[in-house]
Protein backbone atom coordinates (compact mmCIF):
# COMPACT_ATOMS: atom_id res chain seq x y z
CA UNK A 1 10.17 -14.54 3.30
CA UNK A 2 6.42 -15.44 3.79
CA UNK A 3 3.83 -16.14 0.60
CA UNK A 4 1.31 -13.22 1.23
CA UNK A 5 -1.24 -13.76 3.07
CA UNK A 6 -4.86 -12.18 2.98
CA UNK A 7 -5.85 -10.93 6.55
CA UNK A 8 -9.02 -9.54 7.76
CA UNK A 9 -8.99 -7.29 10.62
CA UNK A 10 -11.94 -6.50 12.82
CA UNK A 11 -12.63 -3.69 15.37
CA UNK A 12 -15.66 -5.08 16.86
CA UNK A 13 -18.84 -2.83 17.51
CA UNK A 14 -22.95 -3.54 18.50
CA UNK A 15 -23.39 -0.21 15.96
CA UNK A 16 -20.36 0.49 13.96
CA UNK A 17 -17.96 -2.83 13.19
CA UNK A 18 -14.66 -1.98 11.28
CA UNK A 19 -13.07 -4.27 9.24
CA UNK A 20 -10.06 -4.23 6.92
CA UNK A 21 -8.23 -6.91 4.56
CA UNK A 22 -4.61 -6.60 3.55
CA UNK A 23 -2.35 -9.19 2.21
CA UNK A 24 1.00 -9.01 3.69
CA UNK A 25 3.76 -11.17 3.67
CA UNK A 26 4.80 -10.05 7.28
CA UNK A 27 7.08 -7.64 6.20
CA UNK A 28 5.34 -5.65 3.83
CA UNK A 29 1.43 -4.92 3.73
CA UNK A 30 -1.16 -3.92 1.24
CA UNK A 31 -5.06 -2.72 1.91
CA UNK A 32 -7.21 -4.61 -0.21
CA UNK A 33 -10.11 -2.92 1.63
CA UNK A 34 -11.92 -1.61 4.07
CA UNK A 35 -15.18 -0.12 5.33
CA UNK A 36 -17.14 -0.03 8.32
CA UNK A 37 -20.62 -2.42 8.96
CA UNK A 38 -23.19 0.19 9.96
CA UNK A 39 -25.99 -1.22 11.95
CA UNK A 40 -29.65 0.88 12.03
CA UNK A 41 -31.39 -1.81 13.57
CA UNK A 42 -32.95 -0.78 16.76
CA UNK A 43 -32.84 -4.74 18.78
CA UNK A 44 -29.93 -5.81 19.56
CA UNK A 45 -30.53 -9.65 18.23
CA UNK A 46 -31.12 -7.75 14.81
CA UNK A 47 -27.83 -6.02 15.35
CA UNK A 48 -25.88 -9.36 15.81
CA UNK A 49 -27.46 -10.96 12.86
CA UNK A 50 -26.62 -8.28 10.67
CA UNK A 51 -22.79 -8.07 11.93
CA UNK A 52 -22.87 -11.94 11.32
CA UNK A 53 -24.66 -11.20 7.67
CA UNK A 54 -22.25 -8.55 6.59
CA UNK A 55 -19.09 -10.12 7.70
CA UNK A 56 -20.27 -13.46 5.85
CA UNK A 57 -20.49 -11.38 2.42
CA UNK A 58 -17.48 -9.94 2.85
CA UNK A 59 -15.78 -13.32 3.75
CA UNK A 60 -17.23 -14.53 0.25
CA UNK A 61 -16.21 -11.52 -1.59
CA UNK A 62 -12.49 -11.49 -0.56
CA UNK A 63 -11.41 -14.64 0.74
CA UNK A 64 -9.41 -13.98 3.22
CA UNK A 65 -7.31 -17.05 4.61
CA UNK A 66 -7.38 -15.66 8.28
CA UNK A 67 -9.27 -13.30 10.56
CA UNK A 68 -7.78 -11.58 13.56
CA UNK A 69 -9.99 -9.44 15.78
CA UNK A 70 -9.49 -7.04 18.81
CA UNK A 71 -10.20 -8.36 22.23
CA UNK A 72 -12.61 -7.34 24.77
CA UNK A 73 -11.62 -4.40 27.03
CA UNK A 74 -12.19 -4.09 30.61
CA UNK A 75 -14.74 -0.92 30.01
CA UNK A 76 -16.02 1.00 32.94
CA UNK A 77 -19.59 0.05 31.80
CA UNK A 78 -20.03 -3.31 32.02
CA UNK A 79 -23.76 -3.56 30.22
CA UNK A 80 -21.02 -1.83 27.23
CA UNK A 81 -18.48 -4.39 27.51
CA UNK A 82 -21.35 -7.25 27.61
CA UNK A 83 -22.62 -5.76 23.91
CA UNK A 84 -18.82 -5.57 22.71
CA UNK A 85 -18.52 -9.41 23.78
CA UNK A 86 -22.05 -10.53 21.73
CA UNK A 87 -20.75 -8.34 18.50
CA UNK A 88 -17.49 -9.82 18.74
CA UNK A 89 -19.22 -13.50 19.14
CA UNK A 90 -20.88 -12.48 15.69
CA UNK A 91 -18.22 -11.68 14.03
CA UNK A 92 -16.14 -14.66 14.78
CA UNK A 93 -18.94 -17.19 14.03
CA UNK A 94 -19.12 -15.74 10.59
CA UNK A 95 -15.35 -16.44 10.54
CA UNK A 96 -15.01 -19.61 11.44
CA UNK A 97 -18.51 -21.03 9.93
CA UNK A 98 -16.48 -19.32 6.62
CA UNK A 99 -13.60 -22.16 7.55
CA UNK A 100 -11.08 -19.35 8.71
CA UNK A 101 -8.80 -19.52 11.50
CA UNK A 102 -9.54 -16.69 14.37
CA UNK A 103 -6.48 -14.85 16.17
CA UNK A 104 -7.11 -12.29 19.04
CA UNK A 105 -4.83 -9.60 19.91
CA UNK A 106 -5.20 -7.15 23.12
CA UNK A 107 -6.07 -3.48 22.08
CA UNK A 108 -2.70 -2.27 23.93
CA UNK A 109 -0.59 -4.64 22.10
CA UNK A 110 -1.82 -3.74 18.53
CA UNK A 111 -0.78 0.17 19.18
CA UNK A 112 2.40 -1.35 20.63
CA UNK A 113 2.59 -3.19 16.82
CA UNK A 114 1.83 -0.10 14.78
CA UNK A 115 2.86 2.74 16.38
CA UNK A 116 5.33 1.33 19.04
CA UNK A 117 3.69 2.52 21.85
CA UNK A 118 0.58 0.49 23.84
CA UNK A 119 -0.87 3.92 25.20
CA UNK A 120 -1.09 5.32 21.40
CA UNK A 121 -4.22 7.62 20.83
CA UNK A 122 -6.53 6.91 17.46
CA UNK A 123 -5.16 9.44 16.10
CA UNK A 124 -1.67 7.85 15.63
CA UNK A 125 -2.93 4.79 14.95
CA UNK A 126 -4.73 6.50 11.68
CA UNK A 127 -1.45 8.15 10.97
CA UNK A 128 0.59 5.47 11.82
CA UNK A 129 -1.87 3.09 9.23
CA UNK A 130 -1.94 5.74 6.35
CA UNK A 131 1.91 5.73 6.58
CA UNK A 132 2.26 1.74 6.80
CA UNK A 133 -0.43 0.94 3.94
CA UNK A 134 0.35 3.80 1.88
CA UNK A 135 -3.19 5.68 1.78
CA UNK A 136 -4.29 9.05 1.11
CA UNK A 137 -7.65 10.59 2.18
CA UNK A 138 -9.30 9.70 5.23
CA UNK A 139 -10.05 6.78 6.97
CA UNK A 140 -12.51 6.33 10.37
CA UNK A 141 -11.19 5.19 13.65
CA UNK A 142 -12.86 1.78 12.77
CA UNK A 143 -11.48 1.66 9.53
CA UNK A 144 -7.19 2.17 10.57
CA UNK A 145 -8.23 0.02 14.01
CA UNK A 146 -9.53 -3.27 12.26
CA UNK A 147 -6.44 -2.37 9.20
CA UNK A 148 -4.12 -2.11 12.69
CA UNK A 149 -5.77 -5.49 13.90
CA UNK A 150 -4.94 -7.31 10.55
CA UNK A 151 -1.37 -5.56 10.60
CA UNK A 152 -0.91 -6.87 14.00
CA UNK A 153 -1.47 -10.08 13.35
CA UNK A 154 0.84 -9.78 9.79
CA UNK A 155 3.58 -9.03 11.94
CA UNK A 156 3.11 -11.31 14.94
CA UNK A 157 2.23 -14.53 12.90
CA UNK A 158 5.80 -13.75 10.53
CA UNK A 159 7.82 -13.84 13.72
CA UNK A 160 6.42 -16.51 15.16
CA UNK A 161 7.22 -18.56 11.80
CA UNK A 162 10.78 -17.65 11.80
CA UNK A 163 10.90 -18.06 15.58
CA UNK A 164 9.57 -21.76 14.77
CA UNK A 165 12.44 -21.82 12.02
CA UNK A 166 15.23 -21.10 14.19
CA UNK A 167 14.27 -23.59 16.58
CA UNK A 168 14.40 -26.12 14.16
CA UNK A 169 17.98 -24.94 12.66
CA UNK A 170 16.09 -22.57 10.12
CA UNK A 171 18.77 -19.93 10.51
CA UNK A 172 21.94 -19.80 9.06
């Protein structure tokens, strides 16, 4: 079908950003990596550097050719959902200043993507990313929700190509 494609996922956080790269072809994935960006600084203009900093190095190191990150939520705390906005900000500067195309996907329809439901709990998702990548031992919520992200966006882009095909007489 599709040439594989490396993907980096990102489940944005002010103190803990996830991240994971696969390369996938749209129908079958594999985890390259994945890790979490820890922040100890105590200001938050710190914190954003160092989510922009990290992400940069990690750009270099693996090369991915796209990035696809989680969207804001509506949170209940809005002084919350302001921080989640500025970390995400960081983290897709460091993308595209890299050169690489950003996608955003809405946290309900990534579950929907892995684990078929939009209402799935971490949990699942974790299972549901072990299962799909082929992992053993354990992996954070951050870790199997930025993985989910890039999977997400595996999946979505492939149809969307072959959607694109059939409208131009690509199926036979």
């Amino acid at each position: 079908m599709d040439r594989k494609r490396r993907i980096l996922g990102i489940d944005p956080g002010s103190r803990i950003t996830g991240y994971g790269i696969i390369e996938s072809d749209g129908i079958r994935s594999t985890h390259v990596a994945s890790g979490c960006i820890r922040i100890a600084q105590e200001q938050f203009p710190e914190r954003l550097g160092e989510i922009y900093r990290q992400l940069s190095e990690l750009v270099a190191t693996y090369q991915p050719a796209e990035m696809a990150i989680e969207q804001v939520f509506m949170a209940k705390n809005a002084a919350s959902a302001l921080k989640l906005g500025q970390a995400r900000g960081a983290a897709i500067c460091a993308c595209v200043v890299a050169g690489l195309p950003v996608f955003e996907y809405a946290p309900r329809a990534i579950k929907q993507a892995v684990v078929g439901s939009g209402g799935a709990d971490k949990d699942q998702v974790q299972h549901m990313i072990k299962h799909i990548l082929r992992l053993d031992g354990p992996l954070t919520a951050d870790q199997s929700d930025a993985l989910a992200v890039a999977i997400s966006h595996a999946h979505a882009n492939s149809t969307l190509q072959l959607i694109g095909r059939s409208k131009q007489g690509g199926w036979r």
